[in-house]
PDB file of N, CA and C in Angstrom:
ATOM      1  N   UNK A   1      57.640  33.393  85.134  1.00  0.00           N
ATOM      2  CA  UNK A   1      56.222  33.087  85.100  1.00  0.00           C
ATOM      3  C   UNK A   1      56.021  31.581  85.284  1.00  0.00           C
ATOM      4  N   UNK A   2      55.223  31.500  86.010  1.00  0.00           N
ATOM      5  CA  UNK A   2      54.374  29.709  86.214  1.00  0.00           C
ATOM      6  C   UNK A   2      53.814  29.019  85.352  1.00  0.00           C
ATOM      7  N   UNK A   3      54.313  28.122  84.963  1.00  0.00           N
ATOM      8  CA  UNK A   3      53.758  27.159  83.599  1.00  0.00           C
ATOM      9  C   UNK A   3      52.221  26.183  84.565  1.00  0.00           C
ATOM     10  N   UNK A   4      51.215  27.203  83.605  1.00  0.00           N
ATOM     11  CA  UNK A   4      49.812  26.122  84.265  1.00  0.00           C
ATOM     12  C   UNK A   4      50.180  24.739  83.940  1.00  0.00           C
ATOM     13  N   UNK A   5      49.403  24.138  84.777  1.00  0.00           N
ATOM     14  CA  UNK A   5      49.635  22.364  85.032  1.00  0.00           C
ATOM     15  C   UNK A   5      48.283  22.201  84.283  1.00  0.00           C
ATOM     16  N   UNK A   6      48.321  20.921  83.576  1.00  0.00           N
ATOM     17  CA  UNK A   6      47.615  20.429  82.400  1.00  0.00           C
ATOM     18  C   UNK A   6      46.422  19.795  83.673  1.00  0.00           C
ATOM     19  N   UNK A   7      44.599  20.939  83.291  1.00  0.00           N
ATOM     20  CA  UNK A   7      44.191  20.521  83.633  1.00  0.00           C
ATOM     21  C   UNK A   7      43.212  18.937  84.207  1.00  0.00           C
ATOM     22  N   UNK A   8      43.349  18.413  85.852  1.00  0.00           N
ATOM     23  CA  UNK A   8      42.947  16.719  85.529  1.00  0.00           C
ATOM     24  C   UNK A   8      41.148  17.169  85.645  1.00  0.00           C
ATOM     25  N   UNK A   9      40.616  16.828  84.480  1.00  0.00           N
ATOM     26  CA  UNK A   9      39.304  16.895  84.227  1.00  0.00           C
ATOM     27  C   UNK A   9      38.583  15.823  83.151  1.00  0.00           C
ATOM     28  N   UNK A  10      38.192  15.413  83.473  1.00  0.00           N
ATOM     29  CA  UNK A  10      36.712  14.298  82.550  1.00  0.00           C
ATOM     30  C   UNK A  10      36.052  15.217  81.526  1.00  0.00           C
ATOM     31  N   UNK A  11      36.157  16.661  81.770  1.00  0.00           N
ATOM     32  CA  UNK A  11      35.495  17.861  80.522  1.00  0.00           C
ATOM     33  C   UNK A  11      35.833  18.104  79.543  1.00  0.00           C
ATOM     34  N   UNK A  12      35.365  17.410  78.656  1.00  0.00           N
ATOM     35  CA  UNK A  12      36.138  17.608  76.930  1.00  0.00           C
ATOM     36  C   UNK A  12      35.999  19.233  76.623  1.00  0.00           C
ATOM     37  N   UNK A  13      34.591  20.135  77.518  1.00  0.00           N
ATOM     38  CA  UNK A  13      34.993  21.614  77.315  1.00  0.00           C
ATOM     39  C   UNK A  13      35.722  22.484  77.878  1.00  0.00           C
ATOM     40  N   UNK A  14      36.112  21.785  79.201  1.00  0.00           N
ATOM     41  CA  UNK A  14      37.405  22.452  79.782  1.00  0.00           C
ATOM     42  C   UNK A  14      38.713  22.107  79.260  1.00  0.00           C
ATOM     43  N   UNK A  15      38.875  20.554  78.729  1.00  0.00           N
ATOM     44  CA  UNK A  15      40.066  20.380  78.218  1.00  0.00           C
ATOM     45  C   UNK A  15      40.217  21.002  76.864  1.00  0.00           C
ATOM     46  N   UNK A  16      39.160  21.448  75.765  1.00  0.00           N
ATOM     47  CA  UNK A  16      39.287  22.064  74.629  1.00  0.00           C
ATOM     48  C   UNK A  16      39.741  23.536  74.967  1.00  0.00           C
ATOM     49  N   UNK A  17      38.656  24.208  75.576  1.00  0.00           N
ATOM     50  CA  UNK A  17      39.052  25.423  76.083  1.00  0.00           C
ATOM     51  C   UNK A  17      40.509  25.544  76.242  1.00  0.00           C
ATOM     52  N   UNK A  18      41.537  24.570  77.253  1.00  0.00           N
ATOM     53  CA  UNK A  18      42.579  25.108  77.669  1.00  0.00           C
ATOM     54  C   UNK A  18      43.425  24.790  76.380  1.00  0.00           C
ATOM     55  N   UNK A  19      43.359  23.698  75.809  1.00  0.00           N
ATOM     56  CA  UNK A  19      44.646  23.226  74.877  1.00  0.00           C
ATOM     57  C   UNK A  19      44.091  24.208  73.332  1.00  0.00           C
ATOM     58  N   UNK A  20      43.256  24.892  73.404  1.00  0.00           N
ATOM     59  CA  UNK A  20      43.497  25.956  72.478  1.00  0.00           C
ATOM     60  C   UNK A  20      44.356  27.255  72.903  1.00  0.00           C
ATOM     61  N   UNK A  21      44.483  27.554  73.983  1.00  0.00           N
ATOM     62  CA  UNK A  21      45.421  28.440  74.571  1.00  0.00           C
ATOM     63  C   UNK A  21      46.796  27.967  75.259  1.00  0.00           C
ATOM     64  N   UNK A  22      47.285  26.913  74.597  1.00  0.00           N
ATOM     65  CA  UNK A  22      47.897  26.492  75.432  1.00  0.00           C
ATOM     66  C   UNK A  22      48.926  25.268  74.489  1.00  0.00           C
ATOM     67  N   UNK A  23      49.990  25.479  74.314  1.00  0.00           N
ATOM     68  CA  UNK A  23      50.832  23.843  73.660  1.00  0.00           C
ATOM     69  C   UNK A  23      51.172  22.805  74.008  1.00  0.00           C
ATOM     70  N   UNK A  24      51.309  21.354  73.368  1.00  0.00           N
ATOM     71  CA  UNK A  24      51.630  20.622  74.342  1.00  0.00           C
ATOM     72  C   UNK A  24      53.499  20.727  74.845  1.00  0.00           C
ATOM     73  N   UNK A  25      54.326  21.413  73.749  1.00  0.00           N
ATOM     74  CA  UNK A  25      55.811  21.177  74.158  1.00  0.00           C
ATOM     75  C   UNK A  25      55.750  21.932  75.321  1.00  0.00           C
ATOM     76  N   UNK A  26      54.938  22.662  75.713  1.00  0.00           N
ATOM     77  CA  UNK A  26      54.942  23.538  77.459  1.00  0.00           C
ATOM     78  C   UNK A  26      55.011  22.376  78.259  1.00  0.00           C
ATOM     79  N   UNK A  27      54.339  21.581  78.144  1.00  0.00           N
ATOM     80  CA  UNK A  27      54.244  20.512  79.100  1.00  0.00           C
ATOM     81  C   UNK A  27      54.734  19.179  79.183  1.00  0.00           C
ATOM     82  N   UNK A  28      55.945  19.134  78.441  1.00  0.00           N
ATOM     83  CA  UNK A  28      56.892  18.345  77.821  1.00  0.00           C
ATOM     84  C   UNK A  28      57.558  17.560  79.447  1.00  0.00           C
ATOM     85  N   UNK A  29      57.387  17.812  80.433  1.00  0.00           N
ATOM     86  CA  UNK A  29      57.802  17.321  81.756  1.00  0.00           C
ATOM     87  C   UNK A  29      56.686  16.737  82.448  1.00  0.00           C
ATOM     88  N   UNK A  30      55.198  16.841  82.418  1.00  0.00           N
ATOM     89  CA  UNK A  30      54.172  16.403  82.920  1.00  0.00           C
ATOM     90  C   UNK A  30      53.924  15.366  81.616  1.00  0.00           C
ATOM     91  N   UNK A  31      54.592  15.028  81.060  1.00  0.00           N
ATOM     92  CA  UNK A  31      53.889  13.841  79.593  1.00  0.00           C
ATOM     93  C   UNK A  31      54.503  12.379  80.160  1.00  0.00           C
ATOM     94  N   UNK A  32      54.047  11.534  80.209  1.00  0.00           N
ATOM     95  CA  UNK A  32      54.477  10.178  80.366  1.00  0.00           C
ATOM     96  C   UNK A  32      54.335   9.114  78.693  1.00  0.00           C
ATOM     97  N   UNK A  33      55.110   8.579  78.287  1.00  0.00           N
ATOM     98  CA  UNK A  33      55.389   7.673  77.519  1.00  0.00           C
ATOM     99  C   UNK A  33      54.241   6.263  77.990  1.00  0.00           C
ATOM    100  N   UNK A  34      52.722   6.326  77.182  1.00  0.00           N
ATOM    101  CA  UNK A  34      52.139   5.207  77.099  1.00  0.00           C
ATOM    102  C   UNK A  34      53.019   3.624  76.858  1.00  0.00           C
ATOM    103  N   UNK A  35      52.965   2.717  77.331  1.00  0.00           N
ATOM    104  CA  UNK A  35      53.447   1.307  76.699  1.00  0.00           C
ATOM    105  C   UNK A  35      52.446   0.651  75.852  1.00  0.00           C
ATOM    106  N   UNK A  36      51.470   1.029  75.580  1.00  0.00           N
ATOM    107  CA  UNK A  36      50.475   0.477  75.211  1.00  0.00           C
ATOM    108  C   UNK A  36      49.230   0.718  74.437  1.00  0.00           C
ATOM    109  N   UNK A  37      48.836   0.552  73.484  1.00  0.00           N
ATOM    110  CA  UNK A  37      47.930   1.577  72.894  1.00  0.00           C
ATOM    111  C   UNK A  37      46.563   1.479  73.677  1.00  0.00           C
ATOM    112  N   UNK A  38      46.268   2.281  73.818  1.00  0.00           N
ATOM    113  CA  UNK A  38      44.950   2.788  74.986  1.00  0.00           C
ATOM    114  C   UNK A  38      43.719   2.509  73.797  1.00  0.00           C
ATOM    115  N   UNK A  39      43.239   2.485  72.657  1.00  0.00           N
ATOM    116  CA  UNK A  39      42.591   2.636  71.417  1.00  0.00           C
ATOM    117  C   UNK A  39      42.869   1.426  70.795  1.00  0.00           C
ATOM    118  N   UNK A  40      41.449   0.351  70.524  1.00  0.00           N
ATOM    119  CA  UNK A  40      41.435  -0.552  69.902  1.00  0.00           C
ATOM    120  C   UNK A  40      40.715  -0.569  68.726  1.00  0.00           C
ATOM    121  N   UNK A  41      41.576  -0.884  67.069  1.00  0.00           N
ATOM    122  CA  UNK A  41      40.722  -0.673  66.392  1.00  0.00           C
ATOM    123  C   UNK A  41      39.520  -1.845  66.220  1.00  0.00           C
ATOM    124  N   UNK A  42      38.469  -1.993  65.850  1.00  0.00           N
ATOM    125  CA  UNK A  42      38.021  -3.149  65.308  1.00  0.00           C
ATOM    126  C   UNK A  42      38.065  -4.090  64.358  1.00  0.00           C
ATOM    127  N   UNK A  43      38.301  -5.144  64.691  1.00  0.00           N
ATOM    128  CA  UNK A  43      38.213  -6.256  63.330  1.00  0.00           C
ATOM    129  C   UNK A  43      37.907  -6.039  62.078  1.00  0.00           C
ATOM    130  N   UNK A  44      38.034  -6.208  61.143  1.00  0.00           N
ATOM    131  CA  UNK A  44      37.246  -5.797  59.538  1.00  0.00           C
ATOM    132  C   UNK A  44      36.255  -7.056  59.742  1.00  0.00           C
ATOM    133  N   UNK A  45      35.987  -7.862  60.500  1.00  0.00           N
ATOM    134  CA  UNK A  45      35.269  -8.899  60.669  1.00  0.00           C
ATOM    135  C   UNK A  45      33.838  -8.243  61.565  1.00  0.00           C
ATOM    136  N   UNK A  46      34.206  -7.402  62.403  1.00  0.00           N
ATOM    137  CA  UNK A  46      33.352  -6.909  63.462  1.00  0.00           C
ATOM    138  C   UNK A  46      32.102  -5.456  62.473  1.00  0.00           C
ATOM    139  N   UNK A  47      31.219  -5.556  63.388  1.00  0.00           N
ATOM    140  CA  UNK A  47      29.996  -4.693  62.809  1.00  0.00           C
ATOM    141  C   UNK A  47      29.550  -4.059  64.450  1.00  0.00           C
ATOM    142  N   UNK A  48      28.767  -2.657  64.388  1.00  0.00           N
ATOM    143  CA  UNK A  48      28.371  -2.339  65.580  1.00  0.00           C
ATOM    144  C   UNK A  48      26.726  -2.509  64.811  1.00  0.00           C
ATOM    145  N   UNK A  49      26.587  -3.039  66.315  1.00  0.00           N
ATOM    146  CA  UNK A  49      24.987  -2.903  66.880  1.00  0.00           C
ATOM    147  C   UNK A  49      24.668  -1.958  67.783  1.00  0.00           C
ATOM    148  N   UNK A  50      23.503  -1.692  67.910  1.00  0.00           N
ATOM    149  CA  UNK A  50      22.335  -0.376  68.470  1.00  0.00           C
ATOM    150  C   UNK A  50      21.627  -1.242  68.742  1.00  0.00           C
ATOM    151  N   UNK A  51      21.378  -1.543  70.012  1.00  0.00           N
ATOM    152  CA  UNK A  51      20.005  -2.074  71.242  1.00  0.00           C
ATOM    153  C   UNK A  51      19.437  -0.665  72.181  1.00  0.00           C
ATOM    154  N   UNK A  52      18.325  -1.175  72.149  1.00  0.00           N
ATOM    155  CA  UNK A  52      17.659   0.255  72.673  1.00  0.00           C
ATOM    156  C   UNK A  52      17.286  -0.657  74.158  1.00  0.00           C
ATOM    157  N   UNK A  53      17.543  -0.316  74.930  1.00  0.00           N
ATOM    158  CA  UNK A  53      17.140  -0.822  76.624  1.00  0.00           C
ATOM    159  C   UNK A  53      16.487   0.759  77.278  1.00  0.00           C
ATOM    160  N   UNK A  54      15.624  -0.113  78.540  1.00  0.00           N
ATOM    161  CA  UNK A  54      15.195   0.891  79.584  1.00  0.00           C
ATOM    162  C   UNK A  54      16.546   1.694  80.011  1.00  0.00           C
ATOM    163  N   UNK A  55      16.275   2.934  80.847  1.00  0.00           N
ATOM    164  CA  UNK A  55      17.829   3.429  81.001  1.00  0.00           C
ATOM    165  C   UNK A  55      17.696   2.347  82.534  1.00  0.00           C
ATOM    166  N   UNK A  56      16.601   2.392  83.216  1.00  0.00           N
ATOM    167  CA  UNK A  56      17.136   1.533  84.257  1.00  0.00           C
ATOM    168  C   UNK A  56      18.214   0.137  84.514  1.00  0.00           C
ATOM    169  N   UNK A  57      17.985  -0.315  82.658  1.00  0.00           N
ATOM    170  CA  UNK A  57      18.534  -1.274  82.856  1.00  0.00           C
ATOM    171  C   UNK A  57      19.792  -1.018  82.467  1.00  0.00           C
ATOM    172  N   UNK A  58      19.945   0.028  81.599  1.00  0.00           N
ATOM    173  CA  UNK A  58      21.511   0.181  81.016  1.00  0.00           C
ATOM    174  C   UNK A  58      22.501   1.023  82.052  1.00  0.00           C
ATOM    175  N   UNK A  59      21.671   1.454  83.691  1.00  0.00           N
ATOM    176  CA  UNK A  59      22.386   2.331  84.915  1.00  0.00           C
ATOM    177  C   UNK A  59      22.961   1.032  85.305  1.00  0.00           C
ATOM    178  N   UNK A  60      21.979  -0.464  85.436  1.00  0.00           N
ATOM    179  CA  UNK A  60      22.209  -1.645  86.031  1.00  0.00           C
ATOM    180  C   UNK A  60      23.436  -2.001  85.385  1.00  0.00           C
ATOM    181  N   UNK A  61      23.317  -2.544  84.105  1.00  0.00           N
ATOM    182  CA  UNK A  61      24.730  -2.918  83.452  1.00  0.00           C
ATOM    183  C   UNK A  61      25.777  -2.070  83.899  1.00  0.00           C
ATOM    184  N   UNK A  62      25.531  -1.019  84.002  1.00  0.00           N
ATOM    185  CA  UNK A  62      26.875   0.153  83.770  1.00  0.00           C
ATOM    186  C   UNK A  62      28.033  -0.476  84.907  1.00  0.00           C
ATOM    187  N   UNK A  63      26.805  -0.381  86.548  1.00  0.00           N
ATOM    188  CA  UNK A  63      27.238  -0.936  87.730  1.00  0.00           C
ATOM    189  C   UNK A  63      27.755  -2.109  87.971  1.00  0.00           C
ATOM    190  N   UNK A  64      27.168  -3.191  87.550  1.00  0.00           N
ATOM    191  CA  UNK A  64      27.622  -4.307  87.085  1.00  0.00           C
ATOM    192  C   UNK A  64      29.067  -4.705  86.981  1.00  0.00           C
ATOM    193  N   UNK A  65      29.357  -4.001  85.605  1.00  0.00           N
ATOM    194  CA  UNK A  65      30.198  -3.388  84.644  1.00  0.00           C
ATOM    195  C   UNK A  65      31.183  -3.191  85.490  1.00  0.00           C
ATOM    196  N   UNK A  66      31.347  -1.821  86.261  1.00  0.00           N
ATOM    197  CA  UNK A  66      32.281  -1.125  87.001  1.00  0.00           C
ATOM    198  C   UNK A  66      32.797  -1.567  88.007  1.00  0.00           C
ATOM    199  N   UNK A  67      31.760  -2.746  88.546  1.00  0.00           N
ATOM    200  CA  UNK A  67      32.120  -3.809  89.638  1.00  0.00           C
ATOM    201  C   UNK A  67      33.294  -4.855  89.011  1.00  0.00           C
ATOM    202  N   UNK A  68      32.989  -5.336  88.034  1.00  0.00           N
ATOM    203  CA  UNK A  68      34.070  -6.015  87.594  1.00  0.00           C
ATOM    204  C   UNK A  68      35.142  -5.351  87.099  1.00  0.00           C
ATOM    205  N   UNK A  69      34.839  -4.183  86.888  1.00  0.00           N
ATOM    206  CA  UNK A  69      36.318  -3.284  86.176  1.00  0.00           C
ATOM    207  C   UNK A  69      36.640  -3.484  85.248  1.00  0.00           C
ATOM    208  N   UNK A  70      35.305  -2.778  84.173  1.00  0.00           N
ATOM    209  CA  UNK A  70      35.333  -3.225  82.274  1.00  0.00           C
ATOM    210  C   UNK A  70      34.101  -2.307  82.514  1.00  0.00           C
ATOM    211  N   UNK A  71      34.250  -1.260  80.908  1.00  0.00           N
ATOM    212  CA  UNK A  71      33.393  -0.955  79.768  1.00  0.00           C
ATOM    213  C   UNK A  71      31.860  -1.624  80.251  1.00  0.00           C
ATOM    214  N   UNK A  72      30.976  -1.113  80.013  1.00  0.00           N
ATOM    215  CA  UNK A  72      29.365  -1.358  79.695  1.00  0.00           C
ATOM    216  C   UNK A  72      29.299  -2.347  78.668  1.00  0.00           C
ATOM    217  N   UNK A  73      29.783  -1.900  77.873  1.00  0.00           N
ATOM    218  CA  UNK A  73      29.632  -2.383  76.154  1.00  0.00           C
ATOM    219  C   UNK A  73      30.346  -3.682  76.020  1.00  0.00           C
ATOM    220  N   UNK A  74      31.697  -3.749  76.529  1.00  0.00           N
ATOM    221  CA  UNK A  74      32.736  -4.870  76.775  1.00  0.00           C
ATOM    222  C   UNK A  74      31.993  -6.120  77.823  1.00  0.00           C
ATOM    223  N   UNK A  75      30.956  -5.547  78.778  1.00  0.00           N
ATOM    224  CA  UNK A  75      30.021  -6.928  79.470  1.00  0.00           C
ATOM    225  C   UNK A  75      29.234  -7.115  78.387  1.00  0.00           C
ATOM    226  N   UNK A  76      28.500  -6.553  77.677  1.00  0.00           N
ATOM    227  CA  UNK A  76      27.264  -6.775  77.308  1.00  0.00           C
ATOM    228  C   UNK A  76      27.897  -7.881  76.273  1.00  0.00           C
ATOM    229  N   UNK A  77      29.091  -7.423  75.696  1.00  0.00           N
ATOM    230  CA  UNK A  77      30.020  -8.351  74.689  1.00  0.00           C
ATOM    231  C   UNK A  77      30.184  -9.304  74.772  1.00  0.00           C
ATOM    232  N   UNK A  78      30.887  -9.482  76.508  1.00  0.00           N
ATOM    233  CA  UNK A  78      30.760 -10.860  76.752  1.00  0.00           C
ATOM    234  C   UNK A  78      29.532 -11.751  77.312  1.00  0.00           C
ATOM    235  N   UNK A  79      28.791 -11.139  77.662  1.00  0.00           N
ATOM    236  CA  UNK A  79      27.844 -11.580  77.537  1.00  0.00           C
ATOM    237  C   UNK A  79      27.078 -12.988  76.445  1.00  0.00           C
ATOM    238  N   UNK A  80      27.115 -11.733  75.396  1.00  0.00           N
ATOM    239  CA  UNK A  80      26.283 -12.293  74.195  1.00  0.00           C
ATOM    240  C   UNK A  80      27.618 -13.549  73.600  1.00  0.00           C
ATOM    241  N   UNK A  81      28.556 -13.233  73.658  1.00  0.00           N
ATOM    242  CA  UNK A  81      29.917 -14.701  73.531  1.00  0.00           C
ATOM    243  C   UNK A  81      29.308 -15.469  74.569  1.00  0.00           C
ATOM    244  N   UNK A  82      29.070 -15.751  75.815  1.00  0.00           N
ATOM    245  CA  UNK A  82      28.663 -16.561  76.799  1.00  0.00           C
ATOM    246  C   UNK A  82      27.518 -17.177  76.450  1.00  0.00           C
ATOM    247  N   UNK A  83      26.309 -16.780  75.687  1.00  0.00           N
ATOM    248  CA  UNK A  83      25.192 -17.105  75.643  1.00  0.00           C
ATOM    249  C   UNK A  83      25.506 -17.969  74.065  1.00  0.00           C
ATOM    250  N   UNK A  84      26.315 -17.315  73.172  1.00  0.00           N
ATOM    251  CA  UNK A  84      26.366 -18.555  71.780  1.00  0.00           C
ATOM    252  C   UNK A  84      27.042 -19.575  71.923  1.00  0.00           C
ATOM    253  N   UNK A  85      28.054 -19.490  73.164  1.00  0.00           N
ATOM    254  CA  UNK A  85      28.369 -20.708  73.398  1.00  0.00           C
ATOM    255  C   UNK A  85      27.818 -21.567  73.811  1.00  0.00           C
ATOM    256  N   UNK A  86      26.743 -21.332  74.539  1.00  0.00           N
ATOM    257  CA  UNK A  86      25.714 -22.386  75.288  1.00  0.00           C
ATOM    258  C   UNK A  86      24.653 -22.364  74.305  1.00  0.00           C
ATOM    259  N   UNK A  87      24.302 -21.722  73.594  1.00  0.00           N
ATOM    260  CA  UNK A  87      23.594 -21.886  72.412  1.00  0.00           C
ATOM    261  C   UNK A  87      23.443 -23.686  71.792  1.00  0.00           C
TER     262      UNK A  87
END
């Protein structure tokens, strides 16, 4: 029998769906060894904020964003560092 290949999808309900029917030691040959932790925790120094924007403007950032090749949230970040420095 054919061992299904670990579906490539962006769908947290297709990927739930399958890995409830499904283990990861099956797929113990399609797994690659991260170098790096992908997950940053935050500072005990750091706090989140909630800004409410037009969505037009938060499609703009997004693009922005993706042009430089970084997070929405990670411009807007640096951003607001750019602006207290000139503060």
């Amino acid at each position: 029998m054919k061992t299904p290949k670990i579906p490539q999808t962006d769908s947290i309900t297709e990927l739930a769906q399958f890995w409830e029917t499904h283990g990861l030691t099956d797929f113990e040959d399609e797994l690659e060894e991260v170098p790096e932790s992908i997950f940053e925790r935050r500072a005990k120094n750091e706090e989140t904020v909630t800004i409410h924007l037009p969505a037009s403007e938060i499609e703009a950032v997004k693009r922005l964003a993706q042009a430089k090749g970084m997070g929405h949230a990670a411009l807007i970040r640096e951003w607001v560092h750019e602006k207290l420095q000139h503060a």
